[in-house]
Protein backbone atom coordinates (compact mmCIF):
# COMPACT_ATOMS: atom_id res chain seq x y z
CA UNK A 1 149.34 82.99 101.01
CA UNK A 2 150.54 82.96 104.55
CA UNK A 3 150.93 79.19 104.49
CA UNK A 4 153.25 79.29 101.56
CA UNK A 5 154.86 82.36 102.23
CA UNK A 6 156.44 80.69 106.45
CA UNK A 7 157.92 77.52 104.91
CA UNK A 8 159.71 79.81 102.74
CA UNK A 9 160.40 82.02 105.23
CA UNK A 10 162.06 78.74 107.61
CA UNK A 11 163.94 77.35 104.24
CA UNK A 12 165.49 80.93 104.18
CA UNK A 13 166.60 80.61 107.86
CA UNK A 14 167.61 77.48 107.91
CA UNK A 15 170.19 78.25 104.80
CA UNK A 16 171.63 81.30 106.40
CA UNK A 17 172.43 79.13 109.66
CA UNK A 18 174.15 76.51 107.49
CA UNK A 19 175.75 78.81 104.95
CA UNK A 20 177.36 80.89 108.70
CA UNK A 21 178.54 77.79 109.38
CA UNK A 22 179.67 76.64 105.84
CA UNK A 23 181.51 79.96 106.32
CA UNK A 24 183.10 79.34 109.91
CA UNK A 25 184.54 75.87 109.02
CA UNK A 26 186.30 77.77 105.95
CA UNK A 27 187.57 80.59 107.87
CA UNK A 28 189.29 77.93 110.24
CA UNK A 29 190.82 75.74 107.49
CA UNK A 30 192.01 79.05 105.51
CA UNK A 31 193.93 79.96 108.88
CA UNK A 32 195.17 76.68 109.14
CA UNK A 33 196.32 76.55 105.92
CA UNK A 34 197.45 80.13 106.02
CA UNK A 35 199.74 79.09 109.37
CA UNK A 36 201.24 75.96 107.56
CA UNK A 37 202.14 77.37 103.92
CA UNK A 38 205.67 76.33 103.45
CA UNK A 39 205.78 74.18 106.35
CA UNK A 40 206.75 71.15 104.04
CA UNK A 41 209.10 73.21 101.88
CA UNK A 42 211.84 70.78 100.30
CA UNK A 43 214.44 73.39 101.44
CA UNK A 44 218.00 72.98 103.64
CA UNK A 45 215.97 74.59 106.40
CA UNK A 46 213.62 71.90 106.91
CA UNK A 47 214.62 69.25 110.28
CA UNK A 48 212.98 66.63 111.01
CA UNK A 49 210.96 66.83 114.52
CA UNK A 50 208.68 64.03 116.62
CA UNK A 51 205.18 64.58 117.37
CA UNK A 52 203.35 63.36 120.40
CA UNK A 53 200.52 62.54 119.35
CA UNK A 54 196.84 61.36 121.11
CA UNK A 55 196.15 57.34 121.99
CA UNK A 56 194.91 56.17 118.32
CA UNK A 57 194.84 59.26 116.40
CA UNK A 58 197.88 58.00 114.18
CA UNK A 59 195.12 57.96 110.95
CA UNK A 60 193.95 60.85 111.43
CA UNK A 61 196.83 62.82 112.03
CA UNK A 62 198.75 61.43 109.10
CA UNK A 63 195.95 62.58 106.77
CA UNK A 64 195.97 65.94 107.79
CA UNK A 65 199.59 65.97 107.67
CA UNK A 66 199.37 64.68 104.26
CA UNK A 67 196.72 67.80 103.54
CA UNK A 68 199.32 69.94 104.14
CA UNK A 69 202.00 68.49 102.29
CA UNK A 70 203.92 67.74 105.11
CA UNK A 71 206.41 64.82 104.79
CA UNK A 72 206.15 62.61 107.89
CA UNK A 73 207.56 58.95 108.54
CA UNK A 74 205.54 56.64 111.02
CA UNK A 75 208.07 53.73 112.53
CA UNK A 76 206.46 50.36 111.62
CA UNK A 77 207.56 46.99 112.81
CA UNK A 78 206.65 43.31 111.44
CA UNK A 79 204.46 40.99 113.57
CA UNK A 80 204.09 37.43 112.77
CA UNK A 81 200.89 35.46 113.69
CA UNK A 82 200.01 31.74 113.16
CA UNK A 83 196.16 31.90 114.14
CA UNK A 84 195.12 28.66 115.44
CA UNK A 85 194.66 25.59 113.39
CA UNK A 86 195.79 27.47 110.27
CA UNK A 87 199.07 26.71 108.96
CA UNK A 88 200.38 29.95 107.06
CA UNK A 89 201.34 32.38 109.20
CA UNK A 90 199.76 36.12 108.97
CA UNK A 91 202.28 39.14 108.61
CA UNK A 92 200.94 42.34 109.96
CA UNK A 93 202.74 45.77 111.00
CA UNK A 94 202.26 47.85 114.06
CA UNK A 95 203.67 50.78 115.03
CA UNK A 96 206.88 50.78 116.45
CA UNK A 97 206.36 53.85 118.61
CA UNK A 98 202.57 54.41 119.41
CA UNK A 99 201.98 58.00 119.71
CA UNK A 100 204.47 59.23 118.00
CA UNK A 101 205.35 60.66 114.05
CA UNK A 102 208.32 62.33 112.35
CA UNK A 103 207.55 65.01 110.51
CA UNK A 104 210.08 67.19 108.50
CA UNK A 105 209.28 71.20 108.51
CA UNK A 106 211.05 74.26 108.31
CA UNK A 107 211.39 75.12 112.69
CA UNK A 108 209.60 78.77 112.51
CA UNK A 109 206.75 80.15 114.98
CA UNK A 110 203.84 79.75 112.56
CA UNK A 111 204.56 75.95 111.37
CA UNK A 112 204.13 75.05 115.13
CA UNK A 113 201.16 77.22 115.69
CA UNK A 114 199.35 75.38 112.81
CA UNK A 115 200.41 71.94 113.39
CA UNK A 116 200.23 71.96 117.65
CA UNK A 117 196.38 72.96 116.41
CA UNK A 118 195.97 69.84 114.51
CA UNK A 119 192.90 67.56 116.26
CA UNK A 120 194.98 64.38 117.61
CA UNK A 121 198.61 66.21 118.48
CA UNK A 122 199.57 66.67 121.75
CA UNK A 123 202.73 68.15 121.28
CA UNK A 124 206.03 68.01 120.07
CA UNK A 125 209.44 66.42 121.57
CA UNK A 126 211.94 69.10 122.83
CA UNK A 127 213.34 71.22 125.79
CA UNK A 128 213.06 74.55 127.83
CA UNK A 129 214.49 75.84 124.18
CA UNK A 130 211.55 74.78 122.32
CA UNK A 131 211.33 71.72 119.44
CA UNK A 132 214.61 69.71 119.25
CA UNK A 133 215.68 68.54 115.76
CA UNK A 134 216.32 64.81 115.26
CA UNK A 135 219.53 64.67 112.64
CA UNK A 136 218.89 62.83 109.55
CA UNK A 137 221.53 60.26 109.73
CA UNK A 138 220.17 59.54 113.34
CA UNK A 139 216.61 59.05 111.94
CA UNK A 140 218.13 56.32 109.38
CA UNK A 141 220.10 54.80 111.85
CA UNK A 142 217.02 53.87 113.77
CA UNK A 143 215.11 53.17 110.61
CA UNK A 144 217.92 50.76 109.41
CA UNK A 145 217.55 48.87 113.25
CA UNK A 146 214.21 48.46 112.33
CA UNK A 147 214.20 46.74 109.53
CA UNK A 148 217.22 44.42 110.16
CA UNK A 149 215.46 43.24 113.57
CA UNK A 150 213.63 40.50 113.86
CA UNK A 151 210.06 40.21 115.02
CA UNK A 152 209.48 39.21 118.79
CA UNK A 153 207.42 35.94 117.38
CA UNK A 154 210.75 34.58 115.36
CA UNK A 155 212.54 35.45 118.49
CA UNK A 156 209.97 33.44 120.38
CA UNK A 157 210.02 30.50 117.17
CA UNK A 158 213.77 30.52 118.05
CA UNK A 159 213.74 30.03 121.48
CA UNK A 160 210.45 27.60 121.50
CA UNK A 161 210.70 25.56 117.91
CA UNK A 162 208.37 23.13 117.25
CA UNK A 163 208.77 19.57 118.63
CA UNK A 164 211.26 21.25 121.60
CA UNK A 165 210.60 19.60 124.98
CA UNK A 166 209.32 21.54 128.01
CA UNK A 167 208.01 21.51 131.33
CA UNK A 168 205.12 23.39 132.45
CA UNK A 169 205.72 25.33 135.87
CA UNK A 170 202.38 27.04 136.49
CA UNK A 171 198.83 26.33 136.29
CA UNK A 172 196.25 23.14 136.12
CA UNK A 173 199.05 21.34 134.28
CA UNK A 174 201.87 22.38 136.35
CA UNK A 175 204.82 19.78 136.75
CA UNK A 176 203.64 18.27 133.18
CA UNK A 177 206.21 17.47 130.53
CA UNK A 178 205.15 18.74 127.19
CA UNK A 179 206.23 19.52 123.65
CA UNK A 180 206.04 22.35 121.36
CA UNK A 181 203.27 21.78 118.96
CA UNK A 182 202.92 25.50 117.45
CA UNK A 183 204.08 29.46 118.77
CA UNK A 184 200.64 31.18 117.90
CA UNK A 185 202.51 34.59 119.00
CA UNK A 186 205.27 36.25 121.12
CA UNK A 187 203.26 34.90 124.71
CA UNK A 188 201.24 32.08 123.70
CA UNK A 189 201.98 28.63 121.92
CA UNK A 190 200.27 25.48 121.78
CA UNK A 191 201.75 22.38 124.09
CA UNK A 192 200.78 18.84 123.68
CA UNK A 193 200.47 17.84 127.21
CA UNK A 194 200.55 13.81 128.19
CA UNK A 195 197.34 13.24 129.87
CA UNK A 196 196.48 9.62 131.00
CA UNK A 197 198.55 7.97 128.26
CA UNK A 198 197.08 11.27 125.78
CA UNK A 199 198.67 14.14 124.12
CA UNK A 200 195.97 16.59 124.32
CA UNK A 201 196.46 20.23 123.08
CA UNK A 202 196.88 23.13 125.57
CA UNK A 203 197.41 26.80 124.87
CA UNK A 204 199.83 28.11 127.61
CA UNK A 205 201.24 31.22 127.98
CA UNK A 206 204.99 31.14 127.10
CA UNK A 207 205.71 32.41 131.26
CA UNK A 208 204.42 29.27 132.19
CA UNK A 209 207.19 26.22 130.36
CA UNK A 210 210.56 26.12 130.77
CA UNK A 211 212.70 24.74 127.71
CA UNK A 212 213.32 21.22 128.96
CA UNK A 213 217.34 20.28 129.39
């Protein structure tokens, strides 16, 4: 009987330790709830703010925003990529400010106290006053700038087409003549160099040609 009565006895242990637990973990995320209720509140009082947030945590922090019904905009940008010996280029987005997320919230003690406690934010943007709204029409404006610019590797495309003539200034190759075979991103492209009487293919880095006149 003592045998089957300790295992018992540990099982019964073991459940309160995880059910005080169970309990703590529930008793934080009803305070954190409890601190952002109405946070996200469609309502004229709600501005939108910037977030400073931790190196990476951009995920993370946008799902617990999202938890809380908070609406939040992340500035993306367009890159373009043409991987090597591929020829369709790759479209992929970034963020345009790492670190950073607007969120719109009613400004009041409590909704800072719950989101500043967020795992991943650092803080939020603002002066010896406290948070500093960002207007809407300001947020637009720099969302419309955005979108209408152009990536850095269509700038580079522009600058460096294919075919275009250059000269090679640094490096092993350096006083070579060359010519634009492909821009694989905004720093490196591939050059055909002339090697004894060859064009071989050379990845440079886009600091090291010169357009040729």
């Amino acid at each position: 009987m003592m045998h089957s009565k300790r295992p018992n006895e540990a099982e019964k242990i073991n459940l309160d330790r995880c059910y005080a637990e169970s309990d703590r973990m529930i008793a934080v995320s009803r305070r954190q709830q409890a601190l952002l209720a109405g946070a996200g509140e469609a309502v004229p009082e709600a501005q939108w703010f910037v977030l400073r947030l931790e190196n990476h945590a951009e995920k993370d922090v946008d799902k617990l925003l999202g938890q809380a019904s908070i609406e939040r905009w992340f500035p993306l940008v367009k890159k373009v990529r043409k991987a090597p010996h591929a020829k369709r280029k790759v479209v992929y987005t970034v963020p345009a400010l790492p670190g950073y997320v607007f969120i719109r919230v009613v400004n009041r003690d409590r909704t800072w106290a719950g989101i500043l406690g967020m795992e991943g934010v650092v803080g939020v943007l603002g002066g010896s006053l406290g948070p500093v709204a960002v207007s809407d029409a300001m947020r637009l404006k720099f969302k419309k700038k955005l979108e209408e610019r152009s990536t850095d590797a269509e700038v580079v495309e522009a600058a460096f087409p294919v075919g275009a003539s250059v000269l090679i200034e640094d490096g092993p190759f350096a006083s070579f003549p060359g010519v634009i075979q492909s821009v694989l991103d905004e720093q490196v492209a591939t050059v055909l160099v002339e090697i004894f009487g060859r064009y071989v293919p050379v990845e440079l880095c886009l600091a090291q040609i010169t357009k040729a006149e």
